[in-house]
PDB file of N, CA and C in Angstrom:
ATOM      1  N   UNK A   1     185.229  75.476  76.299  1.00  0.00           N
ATOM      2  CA  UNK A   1     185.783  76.540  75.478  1.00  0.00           C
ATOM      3  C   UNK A   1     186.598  77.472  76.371  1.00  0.00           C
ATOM      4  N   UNK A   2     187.545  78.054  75.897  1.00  0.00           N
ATOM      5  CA  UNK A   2     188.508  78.940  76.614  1.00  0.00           C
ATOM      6  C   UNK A   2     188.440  79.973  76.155  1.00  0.00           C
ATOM      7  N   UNK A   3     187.816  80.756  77.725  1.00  0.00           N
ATOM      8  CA  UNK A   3     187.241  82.265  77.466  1.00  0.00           C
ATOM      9  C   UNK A   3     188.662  82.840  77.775  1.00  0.00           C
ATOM     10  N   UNK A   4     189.825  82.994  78.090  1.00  0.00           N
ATOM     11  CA  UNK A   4     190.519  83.940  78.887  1.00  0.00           C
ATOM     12  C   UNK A   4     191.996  83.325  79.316  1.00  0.00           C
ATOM     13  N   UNK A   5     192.795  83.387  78.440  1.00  0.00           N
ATOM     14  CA  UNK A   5     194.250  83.239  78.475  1.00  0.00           C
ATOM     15  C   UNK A   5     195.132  83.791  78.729  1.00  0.00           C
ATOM     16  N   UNK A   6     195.890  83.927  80.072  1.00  0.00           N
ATOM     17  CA  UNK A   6     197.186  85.254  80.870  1.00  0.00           C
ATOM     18  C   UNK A   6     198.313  83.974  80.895  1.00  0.00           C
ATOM     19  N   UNK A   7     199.634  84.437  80.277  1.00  0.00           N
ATOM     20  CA  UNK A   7     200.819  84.045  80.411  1.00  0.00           C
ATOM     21  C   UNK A   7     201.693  84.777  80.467  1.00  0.00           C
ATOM     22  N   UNK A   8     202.345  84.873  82.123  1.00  0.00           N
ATOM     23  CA  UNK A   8     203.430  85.180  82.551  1.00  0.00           C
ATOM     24  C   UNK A   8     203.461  86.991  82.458  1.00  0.00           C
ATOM     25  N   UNK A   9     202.393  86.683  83.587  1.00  0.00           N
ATOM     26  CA  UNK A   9     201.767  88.200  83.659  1.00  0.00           C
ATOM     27  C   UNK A   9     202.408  89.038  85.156  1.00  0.00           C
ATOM     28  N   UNK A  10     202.987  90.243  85.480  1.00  0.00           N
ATOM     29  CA  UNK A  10     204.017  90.746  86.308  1.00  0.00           C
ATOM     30  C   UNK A  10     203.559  91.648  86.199  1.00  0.00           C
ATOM     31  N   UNK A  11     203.462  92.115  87.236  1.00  0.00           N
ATOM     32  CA  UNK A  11     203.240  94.163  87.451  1.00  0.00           C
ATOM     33  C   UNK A  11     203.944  94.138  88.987  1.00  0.00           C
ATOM     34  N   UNK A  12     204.279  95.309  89.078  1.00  0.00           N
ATOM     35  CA  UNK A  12     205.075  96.367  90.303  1.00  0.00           C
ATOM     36  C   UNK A  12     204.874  97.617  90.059  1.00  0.00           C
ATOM     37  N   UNK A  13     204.890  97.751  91.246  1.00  0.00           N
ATOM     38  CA  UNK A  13     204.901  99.659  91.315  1.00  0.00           C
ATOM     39  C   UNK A  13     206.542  99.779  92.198  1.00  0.00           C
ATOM     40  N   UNK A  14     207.583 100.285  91.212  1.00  0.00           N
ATOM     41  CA  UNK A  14     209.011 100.618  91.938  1.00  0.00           C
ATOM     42  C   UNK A  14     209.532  98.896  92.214  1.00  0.00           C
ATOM     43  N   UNK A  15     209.695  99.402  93.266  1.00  0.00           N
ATOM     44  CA  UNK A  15     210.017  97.500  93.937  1.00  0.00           C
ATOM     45  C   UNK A  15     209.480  97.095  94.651  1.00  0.00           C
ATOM     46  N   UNK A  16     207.912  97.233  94.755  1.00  0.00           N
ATOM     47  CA  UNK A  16     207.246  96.557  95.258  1.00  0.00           C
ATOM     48  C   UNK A  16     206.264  95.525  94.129  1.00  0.00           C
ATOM     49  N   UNK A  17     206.639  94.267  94.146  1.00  0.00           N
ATOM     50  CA  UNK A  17     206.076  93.247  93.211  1.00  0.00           C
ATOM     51  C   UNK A  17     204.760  92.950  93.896  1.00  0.00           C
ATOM     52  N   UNK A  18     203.773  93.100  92.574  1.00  0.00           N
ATOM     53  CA  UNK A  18     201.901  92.799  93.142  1.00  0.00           C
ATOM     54  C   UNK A  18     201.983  91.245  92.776  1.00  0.00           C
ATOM     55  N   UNK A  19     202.700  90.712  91.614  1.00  0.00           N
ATOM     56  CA  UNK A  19     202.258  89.470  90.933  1.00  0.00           C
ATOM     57  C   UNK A  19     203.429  89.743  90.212  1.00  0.00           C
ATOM     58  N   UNK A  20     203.446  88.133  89.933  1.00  0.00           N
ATOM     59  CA  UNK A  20     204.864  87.945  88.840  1.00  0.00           C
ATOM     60  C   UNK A  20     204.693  86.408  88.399  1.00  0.00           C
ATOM     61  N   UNK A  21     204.903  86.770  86.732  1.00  0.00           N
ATOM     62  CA  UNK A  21     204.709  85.251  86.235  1.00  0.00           C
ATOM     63  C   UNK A  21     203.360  84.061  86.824  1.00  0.00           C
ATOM     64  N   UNK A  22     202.392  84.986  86.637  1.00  0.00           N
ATOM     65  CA  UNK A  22     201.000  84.307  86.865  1.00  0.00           C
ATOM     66  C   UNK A  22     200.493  84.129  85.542  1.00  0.00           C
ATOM     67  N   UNK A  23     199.730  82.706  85.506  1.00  0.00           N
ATOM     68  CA  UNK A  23     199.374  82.152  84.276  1.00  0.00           C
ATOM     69  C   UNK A  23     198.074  81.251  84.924  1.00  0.00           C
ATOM     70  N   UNK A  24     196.613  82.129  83.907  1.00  0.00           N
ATOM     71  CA  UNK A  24     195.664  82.041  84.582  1.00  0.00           C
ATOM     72  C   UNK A  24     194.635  81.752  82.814  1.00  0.00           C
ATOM     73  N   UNK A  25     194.104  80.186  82.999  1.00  0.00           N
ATOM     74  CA  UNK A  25     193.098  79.753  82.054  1.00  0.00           C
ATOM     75  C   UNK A  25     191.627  80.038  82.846  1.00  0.00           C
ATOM     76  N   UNK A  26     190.777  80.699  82.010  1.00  0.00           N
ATOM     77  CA  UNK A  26     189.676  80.733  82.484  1.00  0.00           C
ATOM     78  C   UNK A  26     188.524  80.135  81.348  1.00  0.00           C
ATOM     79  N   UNK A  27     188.163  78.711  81.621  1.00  0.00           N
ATOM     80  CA  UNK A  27     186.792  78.311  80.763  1.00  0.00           C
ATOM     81  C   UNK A  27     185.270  78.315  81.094  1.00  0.00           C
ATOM     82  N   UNK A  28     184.646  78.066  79.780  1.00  0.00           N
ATOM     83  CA  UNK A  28     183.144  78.576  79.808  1.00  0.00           C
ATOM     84  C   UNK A  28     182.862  77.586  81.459  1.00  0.00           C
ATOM     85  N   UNK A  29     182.078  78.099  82.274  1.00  0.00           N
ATOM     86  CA  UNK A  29     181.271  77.613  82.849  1.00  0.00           C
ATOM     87  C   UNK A  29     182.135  77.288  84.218  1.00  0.00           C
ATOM     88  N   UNK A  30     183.250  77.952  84.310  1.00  0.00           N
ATOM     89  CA  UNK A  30     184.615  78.380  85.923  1.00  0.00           C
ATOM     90  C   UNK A  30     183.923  79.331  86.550  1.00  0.00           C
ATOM     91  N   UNK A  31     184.196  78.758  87.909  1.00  0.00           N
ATOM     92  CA  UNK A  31     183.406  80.042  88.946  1.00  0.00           C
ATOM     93  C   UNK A  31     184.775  80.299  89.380  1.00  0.00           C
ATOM     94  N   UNK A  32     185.112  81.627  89.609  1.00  0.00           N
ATOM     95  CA  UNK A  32     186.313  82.069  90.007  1.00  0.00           C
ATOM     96  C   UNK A  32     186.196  83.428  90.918  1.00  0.00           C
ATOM     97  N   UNK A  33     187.136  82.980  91.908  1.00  0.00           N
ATOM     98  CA  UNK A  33     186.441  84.083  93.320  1.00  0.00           C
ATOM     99  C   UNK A  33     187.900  84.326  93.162  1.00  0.00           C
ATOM    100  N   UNK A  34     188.906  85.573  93.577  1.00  0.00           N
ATOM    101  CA  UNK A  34     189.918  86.310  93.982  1.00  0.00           C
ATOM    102  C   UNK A  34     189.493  87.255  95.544  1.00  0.00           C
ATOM    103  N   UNK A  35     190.580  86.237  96.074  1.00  0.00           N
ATOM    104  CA  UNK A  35     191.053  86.705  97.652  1.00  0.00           C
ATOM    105  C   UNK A  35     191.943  86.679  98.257  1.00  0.00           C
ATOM    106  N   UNK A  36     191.896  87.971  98.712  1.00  0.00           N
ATOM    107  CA  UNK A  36     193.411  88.917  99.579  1.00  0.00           C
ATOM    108  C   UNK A  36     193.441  89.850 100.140  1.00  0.00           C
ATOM    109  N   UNK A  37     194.114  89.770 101.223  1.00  0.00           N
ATOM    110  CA  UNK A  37     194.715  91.101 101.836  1.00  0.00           C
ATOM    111  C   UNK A  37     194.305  92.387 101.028  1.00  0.00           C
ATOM    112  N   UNK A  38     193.637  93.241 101.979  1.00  0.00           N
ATOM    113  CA  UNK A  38     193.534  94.876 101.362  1.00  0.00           C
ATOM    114  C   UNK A  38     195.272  95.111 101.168  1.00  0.00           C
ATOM    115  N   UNK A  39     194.955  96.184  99.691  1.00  0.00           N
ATOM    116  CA  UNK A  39     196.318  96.267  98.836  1.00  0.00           C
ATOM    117  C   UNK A  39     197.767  95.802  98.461  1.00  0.00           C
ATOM    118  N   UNK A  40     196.825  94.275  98.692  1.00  0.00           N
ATOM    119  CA  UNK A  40     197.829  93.557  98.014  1.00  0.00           C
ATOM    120  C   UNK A  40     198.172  92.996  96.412  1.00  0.00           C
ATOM    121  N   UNK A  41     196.835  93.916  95.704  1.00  0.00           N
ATOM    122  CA  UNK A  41     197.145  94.027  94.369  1.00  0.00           C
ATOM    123  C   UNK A  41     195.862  93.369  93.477  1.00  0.00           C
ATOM    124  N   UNK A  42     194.947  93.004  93.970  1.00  0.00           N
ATOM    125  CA  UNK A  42     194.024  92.450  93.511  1.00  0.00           C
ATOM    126  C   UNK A  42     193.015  92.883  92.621  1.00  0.00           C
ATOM    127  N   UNK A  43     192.866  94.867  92.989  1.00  0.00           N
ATOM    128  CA  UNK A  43     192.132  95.399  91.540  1.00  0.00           C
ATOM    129  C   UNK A  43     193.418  95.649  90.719  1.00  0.00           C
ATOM    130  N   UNK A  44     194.426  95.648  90.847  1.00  0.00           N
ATOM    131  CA  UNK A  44     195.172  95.916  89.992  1.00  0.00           C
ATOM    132  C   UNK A  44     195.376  94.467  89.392  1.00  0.00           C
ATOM    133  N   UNK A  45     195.081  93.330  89.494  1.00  0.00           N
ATOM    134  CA  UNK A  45     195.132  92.171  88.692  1.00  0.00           C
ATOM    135  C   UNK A  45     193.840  91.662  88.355  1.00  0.00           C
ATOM    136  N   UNK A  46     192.707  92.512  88.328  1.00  0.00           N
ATOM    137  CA  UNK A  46     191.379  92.870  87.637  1.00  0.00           C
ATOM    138  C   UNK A  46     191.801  93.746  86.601  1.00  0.00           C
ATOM    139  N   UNK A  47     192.159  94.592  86.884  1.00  0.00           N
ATOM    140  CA  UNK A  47     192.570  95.750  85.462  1.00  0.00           C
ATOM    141  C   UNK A  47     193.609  95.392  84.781  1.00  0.00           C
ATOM    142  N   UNK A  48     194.138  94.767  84.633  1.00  0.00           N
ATOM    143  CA  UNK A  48     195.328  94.574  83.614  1.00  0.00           C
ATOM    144  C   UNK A  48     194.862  93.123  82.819  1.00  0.00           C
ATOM    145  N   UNK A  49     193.481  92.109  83.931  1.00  0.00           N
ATOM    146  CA  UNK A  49     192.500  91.547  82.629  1.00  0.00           C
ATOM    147  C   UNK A  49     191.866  91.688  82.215  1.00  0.00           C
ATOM    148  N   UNK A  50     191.669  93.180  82.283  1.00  0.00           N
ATOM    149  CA  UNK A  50     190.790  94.127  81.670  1.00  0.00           C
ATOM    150  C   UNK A  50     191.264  94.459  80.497  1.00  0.00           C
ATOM    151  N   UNK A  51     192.568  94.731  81.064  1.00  0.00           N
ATOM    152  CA  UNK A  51     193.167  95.955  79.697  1.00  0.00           C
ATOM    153  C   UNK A  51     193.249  97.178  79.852  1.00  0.00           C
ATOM    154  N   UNK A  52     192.686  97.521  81.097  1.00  0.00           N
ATOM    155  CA  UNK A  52     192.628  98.920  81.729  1.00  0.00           C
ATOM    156  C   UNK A  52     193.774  99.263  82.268  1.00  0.00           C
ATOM    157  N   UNK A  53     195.155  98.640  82.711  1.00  0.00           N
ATOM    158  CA  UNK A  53     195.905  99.004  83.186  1.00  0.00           C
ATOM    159  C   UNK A  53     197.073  97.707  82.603  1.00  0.00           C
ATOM    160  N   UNK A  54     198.075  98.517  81.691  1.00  0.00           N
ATOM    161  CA  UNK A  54     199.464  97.217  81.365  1.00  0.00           C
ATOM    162  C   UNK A  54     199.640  96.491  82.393  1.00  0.00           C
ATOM    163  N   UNK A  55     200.345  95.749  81.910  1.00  0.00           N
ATOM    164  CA  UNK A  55     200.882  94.332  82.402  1.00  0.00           C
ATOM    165  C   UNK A  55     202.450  94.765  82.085  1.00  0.00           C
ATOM    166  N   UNK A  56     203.233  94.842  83.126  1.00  0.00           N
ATOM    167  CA  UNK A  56     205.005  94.929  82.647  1.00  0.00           C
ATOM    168  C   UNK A  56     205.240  93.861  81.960  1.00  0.00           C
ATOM    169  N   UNK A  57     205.011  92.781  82.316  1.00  0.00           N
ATOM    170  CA  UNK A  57     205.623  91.298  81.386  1.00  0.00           C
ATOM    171  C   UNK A  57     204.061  90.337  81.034  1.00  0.00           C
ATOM    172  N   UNK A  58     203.931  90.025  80.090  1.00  0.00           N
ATOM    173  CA  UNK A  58     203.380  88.896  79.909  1.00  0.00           C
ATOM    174  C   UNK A  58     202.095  89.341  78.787  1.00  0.00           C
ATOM    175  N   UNK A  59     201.390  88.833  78.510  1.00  0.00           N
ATOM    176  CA  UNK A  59     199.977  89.071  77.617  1.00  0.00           C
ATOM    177  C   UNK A  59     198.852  88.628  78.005  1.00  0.00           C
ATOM    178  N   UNK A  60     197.553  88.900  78.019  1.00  0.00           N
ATOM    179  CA  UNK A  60     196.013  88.632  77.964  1.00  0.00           C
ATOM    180  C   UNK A  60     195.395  88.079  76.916  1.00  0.00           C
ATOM    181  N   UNK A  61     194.768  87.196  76.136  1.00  0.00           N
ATOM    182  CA  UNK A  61     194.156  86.901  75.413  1.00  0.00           C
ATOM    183  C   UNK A  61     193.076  86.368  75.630  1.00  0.00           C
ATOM    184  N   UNK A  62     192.017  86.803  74.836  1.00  0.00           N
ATOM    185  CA  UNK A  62     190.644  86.878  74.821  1.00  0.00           C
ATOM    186  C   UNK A  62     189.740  86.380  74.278  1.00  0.00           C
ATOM    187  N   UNK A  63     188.839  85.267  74.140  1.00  0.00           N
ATOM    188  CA  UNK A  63     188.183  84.660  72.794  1.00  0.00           C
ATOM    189  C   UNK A  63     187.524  85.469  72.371  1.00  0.00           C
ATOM    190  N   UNK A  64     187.292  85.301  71.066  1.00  0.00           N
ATOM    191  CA  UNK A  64     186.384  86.426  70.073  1.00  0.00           C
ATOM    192  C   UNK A  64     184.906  86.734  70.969  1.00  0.00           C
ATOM    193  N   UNK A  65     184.582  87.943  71.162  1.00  0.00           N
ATOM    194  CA  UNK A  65     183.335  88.114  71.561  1.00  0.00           C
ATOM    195  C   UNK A  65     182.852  88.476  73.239  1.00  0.00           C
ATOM    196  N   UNK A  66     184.456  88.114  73.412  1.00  0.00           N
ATOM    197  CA  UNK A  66     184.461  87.640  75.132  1.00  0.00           C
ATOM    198  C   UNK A  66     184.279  89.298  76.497  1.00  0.00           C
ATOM    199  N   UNK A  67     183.539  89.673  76.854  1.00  0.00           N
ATOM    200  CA  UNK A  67     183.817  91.052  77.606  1.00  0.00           C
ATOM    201  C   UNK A  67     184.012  90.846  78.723  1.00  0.00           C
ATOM    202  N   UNK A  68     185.163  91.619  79.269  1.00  0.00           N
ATOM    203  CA  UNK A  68     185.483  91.118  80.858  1.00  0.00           C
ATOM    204  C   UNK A  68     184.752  92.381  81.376  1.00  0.00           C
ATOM    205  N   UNK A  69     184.087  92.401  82.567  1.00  0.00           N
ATOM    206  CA  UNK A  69     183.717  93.148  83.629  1.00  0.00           C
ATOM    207  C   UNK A  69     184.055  92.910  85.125  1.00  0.00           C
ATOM    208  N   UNK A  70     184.357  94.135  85.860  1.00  0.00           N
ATOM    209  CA  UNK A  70     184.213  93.712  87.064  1.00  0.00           C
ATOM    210  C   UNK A  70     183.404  94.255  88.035  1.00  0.00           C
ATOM    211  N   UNK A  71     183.230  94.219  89.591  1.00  0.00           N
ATOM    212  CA  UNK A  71     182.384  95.435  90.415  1.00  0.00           C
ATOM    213  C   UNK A  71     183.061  95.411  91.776  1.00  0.00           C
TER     214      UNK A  71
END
């Protein structure tokens, strides 16, 4: 089942690009680790699959029921 659908997802601050045109399936039962460089954009591509922070280009979709958290 497909918990978590991002297509062609972009954020920047000015002209500095964090991510651009990332397209990310996440299903029931994916272990998924995110790693990088300090501030290279990585809570900021936690919060925008949150919903806590826009996305300049692209959308999030969510299966019914589904809650994202992070720590």
């Amino acid at each position: 089942m497909n918990l978590l659908t991002a297509e062609n997802l972009s954020k920047s601050y000015g002209e500095r690009i964090l991510f651009e045109q990332v397209a990310l399936n996440i299903n029931e039962g994916d272990k998924i680790g995110l790693i990088g460089v300090n501030g290279t954009g990585k809570t900021t591509f936690l919060q925008v699959l949150t919903g806590r922070e826009p996305a300049d280009v692209g959308k999030v979709m969510l299966a019914s029921g589904v809650r994202l958290e992070y720590l």
